[in-house]
Protein backbone atom coordinates (compact mmCIF):
# COMPACT_ATOMS: atom_id res chain seq x y z
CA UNK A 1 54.10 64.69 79.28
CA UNK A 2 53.79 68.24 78.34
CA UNK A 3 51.59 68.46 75.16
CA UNK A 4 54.76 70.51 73.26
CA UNK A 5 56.53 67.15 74.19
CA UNK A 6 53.85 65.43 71.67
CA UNK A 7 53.93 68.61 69.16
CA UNK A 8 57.61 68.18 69.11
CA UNK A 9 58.04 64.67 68.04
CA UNK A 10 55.36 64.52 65.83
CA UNK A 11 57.15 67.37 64.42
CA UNK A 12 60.42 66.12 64.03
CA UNK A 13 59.42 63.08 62.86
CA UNK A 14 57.10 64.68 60.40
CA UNK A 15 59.91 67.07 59.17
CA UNK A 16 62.55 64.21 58.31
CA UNK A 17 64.04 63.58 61.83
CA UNK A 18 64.53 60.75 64.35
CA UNK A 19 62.10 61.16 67.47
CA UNK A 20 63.46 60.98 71.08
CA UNK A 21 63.12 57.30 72.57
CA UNK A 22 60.04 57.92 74.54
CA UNK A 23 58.55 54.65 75.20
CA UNK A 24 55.16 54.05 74.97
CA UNK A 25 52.55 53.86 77.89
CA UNK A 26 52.60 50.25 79.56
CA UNK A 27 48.90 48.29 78.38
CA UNK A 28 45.85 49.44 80.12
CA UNK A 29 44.36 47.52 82.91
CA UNK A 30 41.25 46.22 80.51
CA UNK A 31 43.63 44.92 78.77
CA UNK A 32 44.46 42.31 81.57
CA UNK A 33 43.26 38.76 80.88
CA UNK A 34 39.59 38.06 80.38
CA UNK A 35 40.05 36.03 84.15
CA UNK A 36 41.12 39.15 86.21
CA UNK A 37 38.93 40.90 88.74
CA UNK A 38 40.96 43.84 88.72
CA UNK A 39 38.64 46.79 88.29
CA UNK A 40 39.59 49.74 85.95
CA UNK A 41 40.80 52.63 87.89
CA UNK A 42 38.40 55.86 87.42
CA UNK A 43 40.03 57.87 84.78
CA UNK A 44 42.29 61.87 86.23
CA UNK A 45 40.27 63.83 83.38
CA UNK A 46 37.57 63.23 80.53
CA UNK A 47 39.22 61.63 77.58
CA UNK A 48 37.39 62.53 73.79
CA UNK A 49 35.57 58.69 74.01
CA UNK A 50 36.05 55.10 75.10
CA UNK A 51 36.88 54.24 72.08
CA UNK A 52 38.99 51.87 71.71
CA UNK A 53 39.92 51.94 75.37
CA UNK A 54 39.46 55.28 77.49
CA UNK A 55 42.41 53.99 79.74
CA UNK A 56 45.06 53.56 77.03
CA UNK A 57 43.58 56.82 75.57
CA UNK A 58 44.47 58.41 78.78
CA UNK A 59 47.38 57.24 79.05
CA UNK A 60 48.44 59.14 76.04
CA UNK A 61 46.93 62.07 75.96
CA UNK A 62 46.56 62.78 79.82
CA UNK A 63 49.86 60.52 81.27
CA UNK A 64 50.56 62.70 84.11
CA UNK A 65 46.94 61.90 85.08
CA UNK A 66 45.61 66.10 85.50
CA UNK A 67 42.66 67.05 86.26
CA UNK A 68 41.55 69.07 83.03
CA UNK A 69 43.02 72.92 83.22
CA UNK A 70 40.87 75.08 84.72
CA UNK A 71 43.18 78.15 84.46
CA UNK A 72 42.40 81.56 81.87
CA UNK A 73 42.74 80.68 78.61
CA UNK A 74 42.97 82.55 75.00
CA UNK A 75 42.73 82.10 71.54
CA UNK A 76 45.47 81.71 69.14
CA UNK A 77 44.62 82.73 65.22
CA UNK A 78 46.40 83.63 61.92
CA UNK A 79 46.14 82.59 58.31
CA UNK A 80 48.75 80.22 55.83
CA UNK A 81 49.55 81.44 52.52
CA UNK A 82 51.65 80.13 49.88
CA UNK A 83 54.69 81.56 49.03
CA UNK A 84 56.83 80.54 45.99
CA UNK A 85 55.75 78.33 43.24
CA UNK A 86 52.29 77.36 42.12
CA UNK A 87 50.90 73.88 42.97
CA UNK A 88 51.65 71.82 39.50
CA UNK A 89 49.08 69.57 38.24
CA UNK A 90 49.13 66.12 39.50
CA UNK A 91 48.17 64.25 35.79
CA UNK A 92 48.26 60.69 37.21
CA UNK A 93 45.33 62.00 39.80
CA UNK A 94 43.15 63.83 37.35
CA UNK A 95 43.09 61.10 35.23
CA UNK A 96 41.59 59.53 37.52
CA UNK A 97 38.40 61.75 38.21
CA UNK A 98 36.03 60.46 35.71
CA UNK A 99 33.46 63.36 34.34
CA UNK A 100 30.51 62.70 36.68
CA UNK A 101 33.12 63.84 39.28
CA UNK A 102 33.97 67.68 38.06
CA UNK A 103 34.32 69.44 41.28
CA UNK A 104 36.92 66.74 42.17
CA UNK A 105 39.67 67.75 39.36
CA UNK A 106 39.74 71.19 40.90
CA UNK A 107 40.24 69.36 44.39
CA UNK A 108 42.67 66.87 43.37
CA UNK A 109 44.46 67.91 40.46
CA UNK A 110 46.59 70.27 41.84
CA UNK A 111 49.32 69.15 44.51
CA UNK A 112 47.98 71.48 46.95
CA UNK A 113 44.84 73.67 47.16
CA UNK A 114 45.38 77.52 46.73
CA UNK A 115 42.25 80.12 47.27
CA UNK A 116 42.13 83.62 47.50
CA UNK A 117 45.38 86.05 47.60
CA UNK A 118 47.41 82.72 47.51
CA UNK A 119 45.72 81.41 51.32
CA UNK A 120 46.59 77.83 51.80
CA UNK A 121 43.70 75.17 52.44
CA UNK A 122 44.75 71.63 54.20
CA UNK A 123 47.40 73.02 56.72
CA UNK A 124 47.70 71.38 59.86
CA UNK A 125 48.30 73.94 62.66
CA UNK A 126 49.15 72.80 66.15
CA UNK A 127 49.58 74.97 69.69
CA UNK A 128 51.97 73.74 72.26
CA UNK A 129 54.50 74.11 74.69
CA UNK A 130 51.58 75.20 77.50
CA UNK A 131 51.44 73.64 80.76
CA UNK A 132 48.27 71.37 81.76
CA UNK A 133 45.49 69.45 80.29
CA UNK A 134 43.13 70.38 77.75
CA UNK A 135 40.49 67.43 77.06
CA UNK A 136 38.96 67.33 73.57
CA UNK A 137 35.53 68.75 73.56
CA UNK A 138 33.84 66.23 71.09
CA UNK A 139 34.29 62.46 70.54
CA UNK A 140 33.59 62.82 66.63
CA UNK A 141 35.28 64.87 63.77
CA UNK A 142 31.93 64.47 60.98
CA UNK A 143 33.14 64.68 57.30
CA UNK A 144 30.60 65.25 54.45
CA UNK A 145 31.31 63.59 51.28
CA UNK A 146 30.12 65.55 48.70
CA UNK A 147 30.69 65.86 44.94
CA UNK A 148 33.47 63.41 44.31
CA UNK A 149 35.62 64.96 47.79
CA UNK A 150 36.08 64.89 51.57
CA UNK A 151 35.93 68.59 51.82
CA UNK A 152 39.26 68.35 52.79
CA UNK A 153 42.40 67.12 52.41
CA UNK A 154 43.92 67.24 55.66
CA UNK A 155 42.01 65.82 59.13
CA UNK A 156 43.42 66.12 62.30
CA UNK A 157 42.17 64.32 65.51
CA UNK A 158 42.94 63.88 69.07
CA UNK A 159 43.22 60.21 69.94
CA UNK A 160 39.93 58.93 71.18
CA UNK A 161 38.01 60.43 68.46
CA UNK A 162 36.24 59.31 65.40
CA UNK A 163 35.91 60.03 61.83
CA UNK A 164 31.85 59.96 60.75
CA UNK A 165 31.63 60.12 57.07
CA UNK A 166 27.85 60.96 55.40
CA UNK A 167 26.81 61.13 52.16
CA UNK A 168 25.93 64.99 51.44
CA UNK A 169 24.79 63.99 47.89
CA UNK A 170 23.26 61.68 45.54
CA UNK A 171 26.14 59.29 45.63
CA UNK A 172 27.35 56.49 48.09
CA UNK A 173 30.54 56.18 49.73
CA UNK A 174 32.54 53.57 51.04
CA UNK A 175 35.66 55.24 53.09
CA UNK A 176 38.40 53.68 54.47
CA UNK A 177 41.11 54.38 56.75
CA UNK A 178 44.38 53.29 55.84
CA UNK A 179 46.48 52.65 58.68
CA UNK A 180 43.92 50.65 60.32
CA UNK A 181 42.43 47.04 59.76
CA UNK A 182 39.89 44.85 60.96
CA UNK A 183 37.47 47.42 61.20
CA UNK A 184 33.89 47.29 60.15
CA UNK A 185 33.62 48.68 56.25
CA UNK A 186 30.15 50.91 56.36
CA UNK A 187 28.79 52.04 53.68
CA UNK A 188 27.48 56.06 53.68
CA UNK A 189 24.19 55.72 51.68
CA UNK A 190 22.68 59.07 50.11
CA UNK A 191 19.77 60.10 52.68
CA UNK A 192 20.61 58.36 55.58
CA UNK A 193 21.95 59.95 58.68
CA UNK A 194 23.34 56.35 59.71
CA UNK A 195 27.46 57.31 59.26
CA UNK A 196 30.34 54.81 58.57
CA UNK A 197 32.80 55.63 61.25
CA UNK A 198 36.16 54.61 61.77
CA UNK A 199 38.38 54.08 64.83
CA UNK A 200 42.03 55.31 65.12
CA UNK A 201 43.22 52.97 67.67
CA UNK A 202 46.93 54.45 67.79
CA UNK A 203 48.85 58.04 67.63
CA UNK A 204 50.06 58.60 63.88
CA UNK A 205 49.61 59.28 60.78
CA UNK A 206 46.51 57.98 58.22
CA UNK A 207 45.22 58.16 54.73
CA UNK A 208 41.51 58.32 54.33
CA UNK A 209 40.09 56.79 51.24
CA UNK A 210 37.24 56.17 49.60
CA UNK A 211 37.07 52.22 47.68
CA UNK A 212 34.41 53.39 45.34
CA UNK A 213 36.66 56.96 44.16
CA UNK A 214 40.08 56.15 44.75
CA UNK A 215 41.41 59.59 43.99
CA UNK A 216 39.28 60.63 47.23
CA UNK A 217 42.20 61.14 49.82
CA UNK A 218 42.93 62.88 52.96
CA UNK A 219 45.89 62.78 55.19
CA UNK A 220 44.39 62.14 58.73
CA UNK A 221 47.09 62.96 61.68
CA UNK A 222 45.90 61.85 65.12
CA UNK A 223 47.29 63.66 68.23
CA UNK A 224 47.71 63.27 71.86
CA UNK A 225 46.48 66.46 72.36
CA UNK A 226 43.56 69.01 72.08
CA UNK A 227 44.71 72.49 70.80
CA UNK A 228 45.25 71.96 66.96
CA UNK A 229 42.81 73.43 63.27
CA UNK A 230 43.22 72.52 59.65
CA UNK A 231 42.85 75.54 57.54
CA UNK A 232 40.15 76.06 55.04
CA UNK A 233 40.61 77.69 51.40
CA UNK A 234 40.69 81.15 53.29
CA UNK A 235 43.74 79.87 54.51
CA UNK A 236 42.39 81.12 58.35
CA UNK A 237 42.81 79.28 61.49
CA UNK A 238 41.82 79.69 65.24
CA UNK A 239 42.50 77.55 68.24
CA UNK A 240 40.44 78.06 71.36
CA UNK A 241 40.65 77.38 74.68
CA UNK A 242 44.76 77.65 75.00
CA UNK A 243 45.88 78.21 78.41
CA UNK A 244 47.69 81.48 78.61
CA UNK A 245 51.57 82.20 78.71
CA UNK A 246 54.07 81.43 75.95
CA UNK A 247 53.45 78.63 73.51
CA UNK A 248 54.31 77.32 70.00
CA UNK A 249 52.40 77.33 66.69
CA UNK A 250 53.57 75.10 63.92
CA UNK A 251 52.26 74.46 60.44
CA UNK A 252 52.72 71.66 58.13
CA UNK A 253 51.32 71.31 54.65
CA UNK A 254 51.18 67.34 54.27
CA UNK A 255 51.09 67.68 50.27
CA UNK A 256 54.44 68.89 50.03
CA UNK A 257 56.06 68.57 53.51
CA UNK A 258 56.68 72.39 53.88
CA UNK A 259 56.56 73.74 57.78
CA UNK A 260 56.75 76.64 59.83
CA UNK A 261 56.78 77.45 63.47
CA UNK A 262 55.95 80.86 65.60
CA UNK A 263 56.13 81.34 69.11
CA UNK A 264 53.88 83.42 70.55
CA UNK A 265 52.37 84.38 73.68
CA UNK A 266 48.39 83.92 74.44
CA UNK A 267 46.69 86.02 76.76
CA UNK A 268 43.35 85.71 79.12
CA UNK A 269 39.98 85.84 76.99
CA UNK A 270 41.78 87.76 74.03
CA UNK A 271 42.77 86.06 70.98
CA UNK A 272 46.59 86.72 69.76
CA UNK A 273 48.11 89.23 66.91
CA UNK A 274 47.50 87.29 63.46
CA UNK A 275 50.21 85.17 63.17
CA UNK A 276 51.25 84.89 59.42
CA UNK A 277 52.91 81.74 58.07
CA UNK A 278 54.32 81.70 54.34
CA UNK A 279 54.54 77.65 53.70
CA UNK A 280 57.52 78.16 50.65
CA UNK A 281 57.03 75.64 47.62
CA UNK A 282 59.55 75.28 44.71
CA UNK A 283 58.54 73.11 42.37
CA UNK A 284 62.03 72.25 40.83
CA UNK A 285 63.12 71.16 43.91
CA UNK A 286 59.93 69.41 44.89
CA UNK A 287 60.31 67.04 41.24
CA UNK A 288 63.76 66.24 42.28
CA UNK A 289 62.71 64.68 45.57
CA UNK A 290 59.89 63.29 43.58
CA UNK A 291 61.81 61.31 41.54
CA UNK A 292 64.16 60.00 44.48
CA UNK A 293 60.91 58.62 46.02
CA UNK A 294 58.95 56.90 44.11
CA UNK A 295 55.27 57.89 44.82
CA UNK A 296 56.25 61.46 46.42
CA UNK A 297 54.20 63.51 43.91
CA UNK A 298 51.22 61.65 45.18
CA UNK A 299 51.81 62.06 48.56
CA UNK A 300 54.27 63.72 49.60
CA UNK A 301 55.06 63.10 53.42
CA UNK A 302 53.69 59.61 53.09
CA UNK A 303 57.06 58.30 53.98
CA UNK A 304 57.35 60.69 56.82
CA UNK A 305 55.19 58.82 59.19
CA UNK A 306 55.62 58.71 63.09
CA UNK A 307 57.66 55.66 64.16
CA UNK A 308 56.21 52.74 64.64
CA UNK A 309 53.22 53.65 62.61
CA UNK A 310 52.95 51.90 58.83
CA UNK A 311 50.96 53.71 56.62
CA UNK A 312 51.17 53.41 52.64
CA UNK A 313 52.24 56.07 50.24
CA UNK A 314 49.11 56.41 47.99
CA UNK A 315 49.40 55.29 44.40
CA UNK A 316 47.17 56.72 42.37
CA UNK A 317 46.41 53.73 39.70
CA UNK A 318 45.65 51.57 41.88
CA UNK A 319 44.23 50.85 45.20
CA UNK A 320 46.59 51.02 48.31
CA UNK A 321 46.45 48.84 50.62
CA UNK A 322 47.78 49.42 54.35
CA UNK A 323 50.00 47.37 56.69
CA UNK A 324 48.58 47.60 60.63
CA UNK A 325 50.25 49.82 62.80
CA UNK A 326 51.48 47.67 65.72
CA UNK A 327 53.23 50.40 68.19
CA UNK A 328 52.48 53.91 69.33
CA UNK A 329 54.08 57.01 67.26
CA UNK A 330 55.24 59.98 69.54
C-alpha cells in the first residue's frame, strides 16, 4: 500500500466519512499455534520495534514488503494558524484543575491552544502520496509530564512505537492509554528515569490519560507510516526525510475536527516553500454540533475514530473508561 493510501483513510474517516473496504493484513506467522515449527520469515525493511509483533507491524506499515527508500529525499515545512473564532473556555475542564495545578488551566481550559500571532499548537500534520518506504527512525515517542500536563495535546505515532511517560517534576503520574487494555499500569515516580510505557497494539485513534489528573488528556493517533509532526505553540512544523516528487500535506486539529490539505512538491536536500494552513473555527457552529453530541465540547473528534477501533469520548467528571479495539483501522 502506498502510504497516501493510509493518509487517505485515516483522513476520511477522521473527517466524517466511510473508509474504503481495505481488509486488514491476514495474522502474522508468530501468531501460529504455540505447536508450530514454522520459523518467522526475516522481515523486507526495519520496522520502529517488535513490539507487539514486528511481523504484524510490517505487515501494516511495510505490506508490499520494500526494502526501505534509498532514493533523494527533502523536507516539507510550514506553520498552522487559527483563523476565525477564539477557542471558548471549556468550564467543565477547568473545574477540574485543582490550584496546585495552575499551568494546567491555561493548557486545558481553552478548547484548543492558541500562541503567538494566532499559531496553532496540537495539529497533526501528515505527508503522503510518495512512492516507497520510509521506516520510523525511533521505537519510542518520550513524553514529560510536567506541571499538571503532557506537554501536549496531540501525539502521533507510527505503529510499532511506544509512548514513555517520566515525571519532569515533583509529582507522580499514573498514565493510561485508552484504547488499550490489559496492559501493565506503571507508575512515573518523580526522580526516576524508570518510564511507564504503553503499547499501541493496533492502527487508530487513542486518548492518553492520566488516573491521578483526569483532566490530563491527549489525543494519540497511530499511523502506518513514517512522515508525519504535531505542531508546537509556534504553530511550526517540519517533516524530514520525504522522498522527492509530488505529495500531500494534511492537517487536522483533533479539538475541534477542523482540516486542511496542500499538495506540494518536495525536492532533493531542500526543504519546500512554507506551506500555510488556516484551520477555520466558528464557535456558533461548533456549540450546535456540541449539543447534537453529547460529550463533543470535550472532545471533539472522539466519535470520529477509524473503523474498527473503540475509543471513548472523554467525560470530564468522571473517569472514562475504554472498550478494546478488536480490528485494524485504515
Amino acid at each position: 500500500m502506498r502510504p497516501g493510501l493510509a493518509l487517505g483513510c485515516l483522513a476520511v474517516t477522521l473527517f466524517a466519512a466511510a473508509c474504503s473496504k481495505e481488509k486488514a493484513p491476514a495474522p502474522s506467522a508468530s501468531a501460529a499455534p504455540s505447536g508450530s515449527l514454522k520459523p518467522a520469515a526475516p522481515l523486507a525493511a526495519p520496522v520502529a520495534s517488535g513490539l507487539p509483533d514486528p511481523e504484524l507491524i510490517s505487515s501494516f506499515v511495510n505490506p508490499n514488503k520494500e526494502a526501505p527508500y534509498a532514493g533523494a529525499t527533502g523536507t516539507v515545512r510550514g506553520r498552522v494558524i487559527a483563523k476565525g473564532d477564539a477557542a471558548t473556555d471549556v468550564a467543565q475542564v477547568a473545574a477540574k484543575i485543582p490550584a496546585a495545578c495552575p499551568a494546567a488551566k491555561g493548557f486545558y481550559g481553552k478548547l484548543f491552544r492558541e500562541g503567538p500571532n494566532r499559531s496553532l499548537a496540537d495539529v497533526l500534520v501528515a505527508v503522503t502520496g510518495y512512492s516507497g518506504y520510509v521506516p520510523e527512525r525511533a521505537p519510542i515517542q518520550k513524553v514529560e509530564a510536567k506541571e499538571c500536563t503532557f506537554g501536549t495535546r496531540t501525539l502521533a505515532l507510527t505503529f510499532g512505537q511506544r509512548i514513555d511517560v517520566t515525571s519532569g517534576d515533583k509529582d507522580t503520574y499514573i498514565p493510561e492509554l485508552l484504547g488499550e487494555h490489559g496492559q501493565p499500569q506503571l507508575v512515573a515516580v518523580p526522580g526516576n528515569k524508570t518510564a511507564s510505557s504503553l503499547y499501541p497494539t493496533h492502527v487508530g485513534r487513542y486518548v492518553l490519560i492520566d488516573d491521578l489528573k483526569l483532566f490530563m488528556t491527549a489525543d494519540v493517533f497511530v499511523v502506518k507510516f513514517a512522515t508525519h509532526a504535531v505542531t508546537g505553540l509556534d504553530g511550526r512544523f517540519e517533516i524530514t526525510g520525504v522522498p522527492v516528487g509530488p505529495v500531500r500535506v494534511n492537517a487536522l486539529l483533533p479539538a475541534t475536527a477542523a482540516t486542511g490539505e496542500r499538495k506540494v512538491t518536495v525536492e532533493a536536500n531542500k526543504p519546500t516553500e512554507e506551506i500555510l494552513f488556516e484551520l477555520p473555527f466558528d464557535a456558533a457552529e461548533f456549540a450546535k454540533r456540541s449539543e447534537a453530541v453529547p460529550g463533543a465540547s470535550a472532545s471533539a473528534s472522539a466519535s470520529a475514530v477509524p473503523s474498527g477501533k473503540a475509543v471513548p469520548k472523554i467525560a470530564p467528571s468522571a473517569k472514562p473508561h475504554a472498550a478494546a479495539p478488536h480490528a485494524s483501522a485504515h
